[in-house]
C-alpha atoms as a PDB file:
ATOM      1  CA  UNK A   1      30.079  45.812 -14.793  1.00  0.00           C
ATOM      2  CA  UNK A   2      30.973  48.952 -16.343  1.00  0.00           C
ATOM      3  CA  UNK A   3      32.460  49.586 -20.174  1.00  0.00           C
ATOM      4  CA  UNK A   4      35.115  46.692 -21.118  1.00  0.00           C
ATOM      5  CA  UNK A   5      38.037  46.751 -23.454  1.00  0.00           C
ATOM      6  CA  UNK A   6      36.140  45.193 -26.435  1.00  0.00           C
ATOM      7  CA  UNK A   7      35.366  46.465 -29.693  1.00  0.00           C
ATOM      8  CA  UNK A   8      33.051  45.011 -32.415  1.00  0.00           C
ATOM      9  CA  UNK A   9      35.375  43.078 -35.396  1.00  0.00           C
ATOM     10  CA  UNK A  10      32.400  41.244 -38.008  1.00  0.00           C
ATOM     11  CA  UNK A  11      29.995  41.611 -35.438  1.00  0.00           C
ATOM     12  CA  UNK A  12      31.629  39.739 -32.595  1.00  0.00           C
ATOM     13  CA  UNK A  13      33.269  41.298 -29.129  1.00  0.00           C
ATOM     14  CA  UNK A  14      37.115  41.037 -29.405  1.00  0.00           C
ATOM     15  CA  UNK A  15      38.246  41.125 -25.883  1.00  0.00           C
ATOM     16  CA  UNK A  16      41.363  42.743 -24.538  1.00  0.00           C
ATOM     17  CA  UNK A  17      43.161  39.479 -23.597  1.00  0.00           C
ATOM     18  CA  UNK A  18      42.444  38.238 -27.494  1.00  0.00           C
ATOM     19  CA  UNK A  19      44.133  41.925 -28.252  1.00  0.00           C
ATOM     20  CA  UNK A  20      47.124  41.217 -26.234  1.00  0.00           C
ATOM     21  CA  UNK A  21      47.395  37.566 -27.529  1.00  0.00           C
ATOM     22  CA  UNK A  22      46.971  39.080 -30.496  1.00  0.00           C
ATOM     23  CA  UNK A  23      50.561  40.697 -30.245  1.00  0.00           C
ATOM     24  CA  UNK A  24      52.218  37.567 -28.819  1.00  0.00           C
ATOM     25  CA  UNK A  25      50.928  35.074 -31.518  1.00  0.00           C
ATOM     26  CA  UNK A  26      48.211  36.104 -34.535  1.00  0.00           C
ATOM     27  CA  UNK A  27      48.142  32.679 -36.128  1.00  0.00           C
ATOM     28  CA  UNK A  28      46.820  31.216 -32.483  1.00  0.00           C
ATOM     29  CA  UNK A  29      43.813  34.099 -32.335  1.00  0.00           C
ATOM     30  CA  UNK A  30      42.966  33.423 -35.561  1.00  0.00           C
ATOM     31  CA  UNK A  31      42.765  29.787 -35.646  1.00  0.00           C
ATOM     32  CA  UNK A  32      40.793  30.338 -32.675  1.00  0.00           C
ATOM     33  CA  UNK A  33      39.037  32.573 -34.519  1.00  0.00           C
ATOM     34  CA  UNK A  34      38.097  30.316 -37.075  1.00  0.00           C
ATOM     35  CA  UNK A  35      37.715  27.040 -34.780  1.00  0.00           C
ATOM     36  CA  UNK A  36      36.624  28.327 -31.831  1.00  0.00           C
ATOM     37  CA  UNK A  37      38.833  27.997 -28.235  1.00  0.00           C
ATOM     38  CA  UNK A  38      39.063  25.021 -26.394  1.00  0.00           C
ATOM     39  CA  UNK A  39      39.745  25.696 -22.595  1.00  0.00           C
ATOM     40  CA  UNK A  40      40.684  23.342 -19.727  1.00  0.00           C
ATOM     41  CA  UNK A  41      38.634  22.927 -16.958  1.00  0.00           C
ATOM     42  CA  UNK A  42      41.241  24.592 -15.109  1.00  0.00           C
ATOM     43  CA  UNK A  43      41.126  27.433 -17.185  1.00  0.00           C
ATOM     44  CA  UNK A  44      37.397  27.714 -17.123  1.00  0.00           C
ATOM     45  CA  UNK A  45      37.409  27.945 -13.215  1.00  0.00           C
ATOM     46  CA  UNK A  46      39.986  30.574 -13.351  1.00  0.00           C
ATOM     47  CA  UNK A  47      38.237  32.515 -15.548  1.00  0.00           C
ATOM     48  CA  UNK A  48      35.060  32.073 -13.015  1.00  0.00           C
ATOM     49  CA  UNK A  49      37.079  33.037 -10.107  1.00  0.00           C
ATOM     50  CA  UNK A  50      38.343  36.143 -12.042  1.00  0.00           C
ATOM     51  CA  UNK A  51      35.095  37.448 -12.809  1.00  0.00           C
ATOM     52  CA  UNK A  52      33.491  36.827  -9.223  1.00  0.00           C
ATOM     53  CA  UNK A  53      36.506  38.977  -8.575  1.00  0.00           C
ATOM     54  CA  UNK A  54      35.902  41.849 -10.502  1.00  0.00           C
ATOM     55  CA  UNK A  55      32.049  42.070  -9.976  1.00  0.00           C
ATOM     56  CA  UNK A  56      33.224  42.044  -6.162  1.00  0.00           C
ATOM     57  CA  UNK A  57      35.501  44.956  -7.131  1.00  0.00           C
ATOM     58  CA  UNK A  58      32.819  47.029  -9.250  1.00  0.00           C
ATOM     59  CA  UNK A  59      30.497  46.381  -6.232  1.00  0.00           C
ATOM     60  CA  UNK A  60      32.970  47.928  -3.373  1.00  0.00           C
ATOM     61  CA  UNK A  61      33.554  50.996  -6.045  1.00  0.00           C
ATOM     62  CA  UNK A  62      29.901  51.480  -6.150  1.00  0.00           C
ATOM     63  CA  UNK A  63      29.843  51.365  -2.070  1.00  0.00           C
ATOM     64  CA  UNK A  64      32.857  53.569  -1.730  1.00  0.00           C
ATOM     65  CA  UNK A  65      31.740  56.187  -4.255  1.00  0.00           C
ATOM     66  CA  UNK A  66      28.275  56.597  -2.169  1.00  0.00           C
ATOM     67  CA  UNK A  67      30.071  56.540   0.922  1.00  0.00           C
ATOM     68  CA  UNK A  68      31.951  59.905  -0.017  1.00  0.00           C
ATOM     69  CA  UNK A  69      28.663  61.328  -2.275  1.00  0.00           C
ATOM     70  CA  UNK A  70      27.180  60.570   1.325  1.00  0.00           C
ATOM     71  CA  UNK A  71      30.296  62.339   3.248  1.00  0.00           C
ATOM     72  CA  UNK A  72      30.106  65.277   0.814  1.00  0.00           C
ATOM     73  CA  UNK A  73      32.537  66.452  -1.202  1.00  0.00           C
ATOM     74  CA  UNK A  74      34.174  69.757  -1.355  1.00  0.00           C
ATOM     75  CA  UNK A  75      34.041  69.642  -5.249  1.00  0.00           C
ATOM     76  CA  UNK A  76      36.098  72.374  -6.269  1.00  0.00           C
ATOM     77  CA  UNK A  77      39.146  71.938  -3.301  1.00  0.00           C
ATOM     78  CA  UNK A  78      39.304  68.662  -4.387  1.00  0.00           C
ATOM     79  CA  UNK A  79      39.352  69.552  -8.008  1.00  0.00           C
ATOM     80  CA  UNK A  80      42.684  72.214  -7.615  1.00  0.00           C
ATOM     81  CA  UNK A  81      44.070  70.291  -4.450  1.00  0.00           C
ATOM     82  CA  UNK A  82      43.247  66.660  -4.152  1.00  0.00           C
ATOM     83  CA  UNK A  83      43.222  65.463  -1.618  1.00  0.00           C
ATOM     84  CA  UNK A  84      45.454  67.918   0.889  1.00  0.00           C
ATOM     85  CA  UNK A  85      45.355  69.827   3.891  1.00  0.00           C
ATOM     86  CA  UNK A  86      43.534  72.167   2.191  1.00  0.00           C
ATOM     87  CA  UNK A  87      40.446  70.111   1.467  1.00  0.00           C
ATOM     88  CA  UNK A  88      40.274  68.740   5.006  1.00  0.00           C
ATOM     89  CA  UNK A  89      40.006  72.040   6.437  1.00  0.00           C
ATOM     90  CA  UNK A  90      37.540  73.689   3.856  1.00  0.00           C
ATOM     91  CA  UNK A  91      35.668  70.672   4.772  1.00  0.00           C
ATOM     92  CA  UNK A  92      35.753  70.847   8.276  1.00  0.00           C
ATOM     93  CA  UNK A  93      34.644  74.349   7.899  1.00  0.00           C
ATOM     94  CA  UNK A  94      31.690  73.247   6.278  1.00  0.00           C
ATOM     95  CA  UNK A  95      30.696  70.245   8.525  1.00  0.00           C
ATOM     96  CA  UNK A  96      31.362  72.438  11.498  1.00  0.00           C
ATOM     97  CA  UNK A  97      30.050  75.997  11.237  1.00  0.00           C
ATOM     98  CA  UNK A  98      27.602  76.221   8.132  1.00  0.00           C
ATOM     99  CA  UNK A  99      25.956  72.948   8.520  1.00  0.00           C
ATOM    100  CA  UNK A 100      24.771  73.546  11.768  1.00  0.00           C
ATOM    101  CA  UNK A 101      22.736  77.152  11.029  1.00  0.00           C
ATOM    102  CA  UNK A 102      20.300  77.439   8.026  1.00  0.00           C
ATOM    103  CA  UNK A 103      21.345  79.945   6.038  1.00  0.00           C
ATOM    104  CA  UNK A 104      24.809  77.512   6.028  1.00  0.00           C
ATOM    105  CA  UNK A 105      22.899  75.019   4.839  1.00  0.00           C
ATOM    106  CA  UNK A 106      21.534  77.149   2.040  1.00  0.00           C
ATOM    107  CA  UNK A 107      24.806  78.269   1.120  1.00  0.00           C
ATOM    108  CA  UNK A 108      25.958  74.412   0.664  1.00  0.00           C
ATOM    109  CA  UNK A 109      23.115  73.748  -1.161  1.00  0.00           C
ATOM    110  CA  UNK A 110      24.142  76.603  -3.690  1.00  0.00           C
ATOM    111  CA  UNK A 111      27.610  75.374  -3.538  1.00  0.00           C
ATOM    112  CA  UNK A 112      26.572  72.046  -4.363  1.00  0.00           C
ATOM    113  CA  UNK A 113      24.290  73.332  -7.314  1.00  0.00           C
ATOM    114  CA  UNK A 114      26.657  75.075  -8.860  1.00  0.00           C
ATOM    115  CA  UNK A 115      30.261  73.813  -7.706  1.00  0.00           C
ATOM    116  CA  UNK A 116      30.368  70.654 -10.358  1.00  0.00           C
ATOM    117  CA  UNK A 117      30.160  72.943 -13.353  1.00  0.00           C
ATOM    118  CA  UNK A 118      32.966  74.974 -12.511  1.00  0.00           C
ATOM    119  CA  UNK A 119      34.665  71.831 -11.552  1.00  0.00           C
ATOM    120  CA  UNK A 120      33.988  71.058 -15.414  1.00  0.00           C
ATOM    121  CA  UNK A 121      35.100  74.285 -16.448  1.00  0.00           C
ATOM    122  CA  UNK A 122      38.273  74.311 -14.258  1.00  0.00           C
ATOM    123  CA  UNK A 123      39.063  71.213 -16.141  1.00  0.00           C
ATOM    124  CA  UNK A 124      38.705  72.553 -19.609  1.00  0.00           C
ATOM    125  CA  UNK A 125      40.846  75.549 -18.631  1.00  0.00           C
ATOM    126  CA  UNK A 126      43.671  74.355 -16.461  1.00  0.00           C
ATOM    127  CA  UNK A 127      45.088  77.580 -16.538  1.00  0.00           C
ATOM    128  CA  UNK A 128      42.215  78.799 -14.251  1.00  0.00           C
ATOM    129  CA  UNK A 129      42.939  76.286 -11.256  1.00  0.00           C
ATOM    130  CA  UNK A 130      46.504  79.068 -10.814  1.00  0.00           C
ATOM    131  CA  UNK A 131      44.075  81.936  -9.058  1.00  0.00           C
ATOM    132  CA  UNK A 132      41.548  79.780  -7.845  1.00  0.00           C
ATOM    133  CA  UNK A 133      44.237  77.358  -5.919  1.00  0.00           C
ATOM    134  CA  UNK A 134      45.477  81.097  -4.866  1.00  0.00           C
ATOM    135  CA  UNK A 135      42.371  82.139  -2.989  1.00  0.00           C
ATOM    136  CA  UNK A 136      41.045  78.783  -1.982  1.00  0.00           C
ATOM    137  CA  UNK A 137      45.153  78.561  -0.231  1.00  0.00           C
ATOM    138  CA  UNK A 138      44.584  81.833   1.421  1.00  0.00           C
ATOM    139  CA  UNK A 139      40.885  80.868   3.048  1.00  0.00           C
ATOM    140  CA  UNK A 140      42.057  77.762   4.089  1.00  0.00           C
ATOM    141  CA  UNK A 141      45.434  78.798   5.829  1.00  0.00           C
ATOM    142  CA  UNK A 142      43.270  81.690   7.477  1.00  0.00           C
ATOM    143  CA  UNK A 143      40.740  79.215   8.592  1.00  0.00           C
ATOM    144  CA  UNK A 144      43.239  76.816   9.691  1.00  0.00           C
ATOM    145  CA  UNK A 145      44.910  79.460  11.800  1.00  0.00           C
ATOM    146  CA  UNK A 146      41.550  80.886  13.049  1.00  0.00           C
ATOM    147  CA  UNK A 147      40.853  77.018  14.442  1.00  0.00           C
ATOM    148  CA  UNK A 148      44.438  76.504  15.933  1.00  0.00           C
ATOM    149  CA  UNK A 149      43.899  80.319  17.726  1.00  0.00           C
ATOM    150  CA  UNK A 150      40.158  80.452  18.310  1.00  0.00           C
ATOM    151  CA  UNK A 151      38.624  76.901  18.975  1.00  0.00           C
ATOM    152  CA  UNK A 152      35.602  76.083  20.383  1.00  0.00           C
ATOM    153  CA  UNK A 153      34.920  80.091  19.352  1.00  0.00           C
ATOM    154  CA  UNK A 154      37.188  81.129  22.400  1.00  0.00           C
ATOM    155  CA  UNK A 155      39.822  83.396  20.951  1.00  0.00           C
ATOM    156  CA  UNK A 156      43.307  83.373  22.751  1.00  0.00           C
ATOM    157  CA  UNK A 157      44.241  86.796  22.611  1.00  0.00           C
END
C-alpha cells in the first residue's frame, strides 16, 4: 500500500495515529504501550472499513496513473505549466500531426527518452523553468493561433 507514517521505536512500528495520540495524552500510549490496546468491536470494524478504504484508494491511483502513462504525457509542459492551456495544445500538437507520420513518431520517442531528465534537472534548478516557460509560451501561442487560422491544414488567408 505504499510507504506509511511509521517509524521503528525498540523494534516495533509506531503508527501515525499512536504519534498524534501521542500529543493528546502520553500516559494513555504508553500504558498501551506496556499493556497492549484493547479495542471494541466497533472499533475493530472501523478500522476494517478504513483500510478496505484506502487499499481501494491506492488501487484507483495505480489505475489513474496508467491511464495518463497510457495518454502520454507532455513531461516537460507539464513540469513549467501544469496543467494549462499550454499543455493541452503542445499535446494536441503531438497527438495530431507527429503521431500520425514516422519520423513524428521518432521524434516522440526521443522526447520521451530524454524529456524526464530535464524534467529532473528543471526541478533542481528552478531558475531554469523562467526561459524554458518563455519558449515553450511562444510555440504554444503560435501553434494555438496556427490551429484557430489554419485547421484541417486549410489556411484562411
Amino acid at each position: 500500500m505504499g510507504k506509511r507514517s511509521r517509524r521503528l521505536v525498540s523494534g516495533r512500528m509506531v503508527s501515525a495515529s499512536d504519534l498524534a495520540q501521542m500529543g493528546r495524552c502520553e500516559r494513555l500510549v504508553v500504558f498501551e504501550h506496556l499493556h497492549g490496546s484493547r479495542r471494541t468491536v466497533r472499533q475493530q470494524q472501523a478500522r476494517a472499513r478504513g483500510l478496505v478504504e484506502h487499499a481501494q484508494f491506492y488501487r484507483e491511483g495505480l489505475a489513474a496513473s496508467a491511464q495518463a502513462a497510457r495518454k502520454g504525457r507532455c513531461f516537460i509542459a507539464t513540469c513549467v505549466f501544469g496543467e494549462a492551456w499550454q499543455t493541452e495544445v503542445l499535446r494536441r500538437f503531438r497527438d495530431e500531426a507527429l503521431r500520425p507520420s514516422t519520423l513524428g513518431r521518432r521524434v516522440i520517442r526521443l522526447y520521451y527518452r530524454g524529456a524526464p531528465g530535464t524534467c529532473e534537472l528543471l526541478r533542481r534548478w528552478p531558475r531554469l523553468q523562467v526561459p524554458v516557460r518563455m519558449v515553450l509560451g511562444a510555440i504554444a501561442m503560435g501553434l494555438r493561433w496556427w490551429s484557430g487560422s489554419c485547421g484541417g491544414g486549410k489556411c484562411r488567408r
